[in-house]
N, C-alpha and C. Protein backbone atom coordinates (compact mmCIF):
# COMPACT_ATOMS: atom_id res chain seq x y z
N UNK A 1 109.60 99.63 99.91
CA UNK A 1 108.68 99.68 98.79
C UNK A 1 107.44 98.82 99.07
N UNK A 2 108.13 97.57 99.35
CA UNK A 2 106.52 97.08 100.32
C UNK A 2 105.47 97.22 100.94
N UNK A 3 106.14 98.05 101.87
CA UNK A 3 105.33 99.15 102.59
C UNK A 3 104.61 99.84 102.02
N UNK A 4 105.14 100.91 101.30
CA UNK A 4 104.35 101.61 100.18
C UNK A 4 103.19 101.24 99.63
N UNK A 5 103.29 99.88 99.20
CA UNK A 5 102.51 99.23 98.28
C UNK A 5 101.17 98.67 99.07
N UNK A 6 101.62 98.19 100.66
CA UNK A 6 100.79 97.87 101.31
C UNK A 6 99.88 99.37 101.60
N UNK A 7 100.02 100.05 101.74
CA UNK A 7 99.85 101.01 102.33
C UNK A 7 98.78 101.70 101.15
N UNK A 8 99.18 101.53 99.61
CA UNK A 8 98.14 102.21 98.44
C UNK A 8 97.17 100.88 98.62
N UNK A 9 97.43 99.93 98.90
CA UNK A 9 96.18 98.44 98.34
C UNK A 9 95.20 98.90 99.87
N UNK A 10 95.83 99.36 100.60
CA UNK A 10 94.47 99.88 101.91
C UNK A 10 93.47 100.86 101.65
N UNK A 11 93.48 101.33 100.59
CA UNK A 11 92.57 102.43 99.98
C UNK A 11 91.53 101.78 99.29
N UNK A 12 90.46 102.29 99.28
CA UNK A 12 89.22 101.53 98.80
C UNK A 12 89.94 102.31 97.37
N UNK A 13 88.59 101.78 96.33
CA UNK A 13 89.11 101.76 95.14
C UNK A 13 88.62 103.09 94.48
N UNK A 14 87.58 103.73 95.68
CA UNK A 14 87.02 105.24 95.42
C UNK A 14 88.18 106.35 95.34
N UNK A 15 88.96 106.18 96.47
CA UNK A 15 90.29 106.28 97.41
C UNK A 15 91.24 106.45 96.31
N UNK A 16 91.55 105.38 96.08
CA UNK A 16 92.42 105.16 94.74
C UNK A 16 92.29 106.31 93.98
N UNK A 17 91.07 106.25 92.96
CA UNK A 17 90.71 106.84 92.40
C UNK A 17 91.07 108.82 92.24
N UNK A 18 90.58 108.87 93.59
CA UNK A 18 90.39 110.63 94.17
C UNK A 18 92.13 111.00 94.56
N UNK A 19 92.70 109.72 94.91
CA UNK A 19 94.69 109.80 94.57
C UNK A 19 95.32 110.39 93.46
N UNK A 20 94.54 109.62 92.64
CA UNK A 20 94.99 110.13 90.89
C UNK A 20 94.94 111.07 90.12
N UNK A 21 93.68 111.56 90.72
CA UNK A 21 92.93 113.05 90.40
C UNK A 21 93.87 113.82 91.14
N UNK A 22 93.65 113.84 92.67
CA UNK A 22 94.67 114.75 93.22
C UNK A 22 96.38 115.04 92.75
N UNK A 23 97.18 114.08 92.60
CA UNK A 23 98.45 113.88 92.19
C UNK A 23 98.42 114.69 90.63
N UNK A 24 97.02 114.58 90.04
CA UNK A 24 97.36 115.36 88.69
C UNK A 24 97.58 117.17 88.67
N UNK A 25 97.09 117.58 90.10
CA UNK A 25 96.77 118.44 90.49
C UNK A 25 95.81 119.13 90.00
N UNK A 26 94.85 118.80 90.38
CA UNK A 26 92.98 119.43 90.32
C UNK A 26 92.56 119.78 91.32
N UNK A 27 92.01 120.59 91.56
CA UNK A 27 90.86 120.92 93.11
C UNK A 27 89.90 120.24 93.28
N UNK A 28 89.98 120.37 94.19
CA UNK A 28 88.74 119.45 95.13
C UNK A 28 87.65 119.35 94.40
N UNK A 29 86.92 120.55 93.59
CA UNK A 29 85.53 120.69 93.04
C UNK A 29 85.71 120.21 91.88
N UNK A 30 86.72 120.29 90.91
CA UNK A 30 87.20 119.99 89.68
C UNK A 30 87.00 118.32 89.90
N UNK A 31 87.50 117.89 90.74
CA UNK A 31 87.67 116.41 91.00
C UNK A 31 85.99 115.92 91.22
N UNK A 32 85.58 117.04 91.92
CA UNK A 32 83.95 116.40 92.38
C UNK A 32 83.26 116.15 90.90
N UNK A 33 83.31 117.58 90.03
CA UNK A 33 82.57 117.48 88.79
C UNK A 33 82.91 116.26 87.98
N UNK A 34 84.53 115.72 87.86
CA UNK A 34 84.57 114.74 87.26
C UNK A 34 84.05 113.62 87.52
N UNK A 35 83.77 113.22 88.74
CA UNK A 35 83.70 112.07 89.08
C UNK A 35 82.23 111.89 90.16
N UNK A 36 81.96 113.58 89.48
CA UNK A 36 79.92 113.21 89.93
C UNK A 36 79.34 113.17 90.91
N UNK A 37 80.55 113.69 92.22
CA UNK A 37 80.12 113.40 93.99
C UNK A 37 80.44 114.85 94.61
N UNK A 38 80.34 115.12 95.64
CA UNK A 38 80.32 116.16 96.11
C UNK A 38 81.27 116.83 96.46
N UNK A 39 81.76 118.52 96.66
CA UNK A 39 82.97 118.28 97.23
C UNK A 39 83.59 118.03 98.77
N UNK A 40 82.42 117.80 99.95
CA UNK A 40 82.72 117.34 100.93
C UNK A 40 83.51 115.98 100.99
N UNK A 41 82.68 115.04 100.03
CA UNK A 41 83.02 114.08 99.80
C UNK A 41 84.88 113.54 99.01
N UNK A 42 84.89 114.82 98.25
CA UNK A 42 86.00 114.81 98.01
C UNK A 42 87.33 114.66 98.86
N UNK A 43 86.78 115.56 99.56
CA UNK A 43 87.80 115.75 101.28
C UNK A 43 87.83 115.26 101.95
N UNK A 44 86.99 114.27 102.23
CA UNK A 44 86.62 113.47 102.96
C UNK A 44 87.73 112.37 102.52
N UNK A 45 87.38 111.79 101.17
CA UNK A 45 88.68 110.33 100.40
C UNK A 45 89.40 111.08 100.48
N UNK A 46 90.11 112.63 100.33
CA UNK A 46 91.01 112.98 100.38
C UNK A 46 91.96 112.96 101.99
N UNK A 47 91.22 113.34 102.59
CA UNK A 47 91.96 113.13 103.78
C UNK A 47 91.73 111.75 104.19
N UNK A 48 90.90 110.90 104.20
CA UNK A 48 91.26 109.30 104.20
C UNK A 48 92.94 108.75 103.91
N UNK A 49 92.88 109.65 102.04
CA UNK A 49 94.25 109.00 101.26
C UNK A 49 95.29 109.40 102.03
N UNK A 50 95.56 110.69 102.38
CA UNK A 50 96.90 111.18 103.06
C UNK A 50 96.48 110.25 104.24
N UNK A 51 95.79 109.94 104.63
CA UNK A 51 95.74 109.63 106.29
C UNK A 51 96.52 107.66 106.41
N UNK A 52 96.17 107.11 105.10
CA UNK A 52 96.20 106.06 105.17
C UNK A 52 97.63 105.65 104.20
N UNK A 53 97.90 106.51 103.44
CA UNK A 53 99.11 106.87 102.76
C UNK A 53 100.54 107.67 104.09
N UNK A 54 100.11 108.24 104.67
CA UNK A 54 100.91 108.51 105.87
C UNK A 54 101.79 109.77 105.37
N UNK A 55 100.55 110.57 104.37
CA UNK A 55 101.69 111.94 103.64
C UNK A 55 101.28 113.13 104.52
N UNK A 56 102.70 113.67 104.53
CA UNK A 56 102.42 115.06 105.31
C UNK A 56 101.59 116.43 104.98
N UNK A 57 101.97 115.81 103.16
CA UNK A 57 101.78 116.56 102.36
C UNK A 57 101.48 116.52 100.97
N UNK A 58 101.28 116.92 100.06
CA UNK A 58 101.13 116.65 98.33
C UNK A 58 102.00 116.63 97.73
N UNK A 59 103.12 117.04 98.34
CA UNK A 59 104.72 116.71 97.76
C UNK A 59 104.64 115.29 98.21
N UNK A 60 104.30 114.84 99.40
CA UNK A 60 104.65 113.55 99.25
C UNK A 60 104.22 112.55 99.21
N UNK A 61 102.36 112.92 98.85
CA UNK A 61 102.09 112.23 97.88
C UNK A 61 101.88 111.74 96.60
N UNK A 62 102.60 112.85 96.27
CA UNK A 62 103.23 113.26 94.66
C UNK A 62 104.18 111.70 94.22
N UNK A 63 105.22 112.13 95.35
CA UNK A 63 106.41 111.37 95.15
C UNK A 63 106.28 109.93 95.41
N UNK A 64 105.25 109.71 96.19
CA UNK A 64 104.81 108.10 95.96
C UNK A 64 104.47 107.66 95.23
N UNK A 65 103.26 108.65 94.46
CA UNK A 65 103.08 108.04 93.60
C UNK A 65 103.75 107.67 92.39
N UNK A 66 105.01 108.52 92.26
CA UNK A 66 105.92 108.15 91.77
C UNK A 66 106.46 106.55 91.71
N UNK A 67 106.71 106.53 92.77
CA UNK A 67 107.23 105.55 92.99
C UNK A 67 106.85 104.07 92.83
N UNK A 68 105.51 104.48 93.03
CA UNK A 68 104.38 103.07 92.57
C UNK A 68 104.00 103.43 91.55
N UNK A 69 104.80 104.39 90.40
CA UNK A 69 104.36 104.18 89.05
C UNK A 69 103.13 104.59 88.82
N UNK A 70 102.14 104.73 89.64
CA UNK A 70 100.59 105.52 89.64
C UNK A 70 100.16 106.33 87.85
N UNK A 71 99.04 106.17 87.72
CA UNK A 71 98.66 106.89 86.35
C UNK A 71 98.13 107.83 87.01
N UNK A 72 98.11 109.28 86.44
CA UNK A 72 97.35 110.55 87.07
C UNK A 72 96.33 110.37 86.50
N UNK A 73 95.16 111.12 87.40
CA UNK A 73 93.74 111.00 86.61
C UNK A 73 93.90 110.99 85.49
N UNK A 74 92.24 110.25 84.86
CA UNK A 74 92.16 110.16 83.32
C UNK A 74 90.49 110.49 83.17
N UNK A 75 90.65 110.86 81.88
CA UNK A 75 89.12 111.05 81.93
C UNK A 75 88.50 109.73 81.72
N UNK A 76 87.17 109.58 82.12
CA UNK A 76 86.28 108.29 81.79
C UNK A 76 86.12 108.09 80.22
């Protein structure tokens, strides 16, 4: 679980952010409009998060976030 934990605090806080959105399950563009940036950019923190999260997949970064209790996106 440590691990885990180390592993979400390595995410910038943009990072974070584009985690929460994703895990709620939104698309990429849906996520851009909310949060006002592009959707390259989206993909970009997105593949950062899996990359630095160490998920194969959205199942399992689903399930982490589970695990660290995570809030799914929210609106501003």
């Amino acid at each position: 679980m440590r691990t885990l934990y180390h592993r979400y605090n390595s995410l910038t806080p943009r990072e974070q952010e584009v985690m929460k959105w994703v895990i709620s399950g939104l698309l990429n563009k849906q996520i851009a409009a909310e949060l006002g940036i592009s959707e390259i950019m989206i993909k970009v923190h997105r593949g950062q998060v899996m990359q630095k999260m160490q998920a194969e997949s959205l199942a399992d970064l689903v399930r982490m976030s589970e695990k660290l209790s995570l809030p799914h996106g929210k609106k501003s």
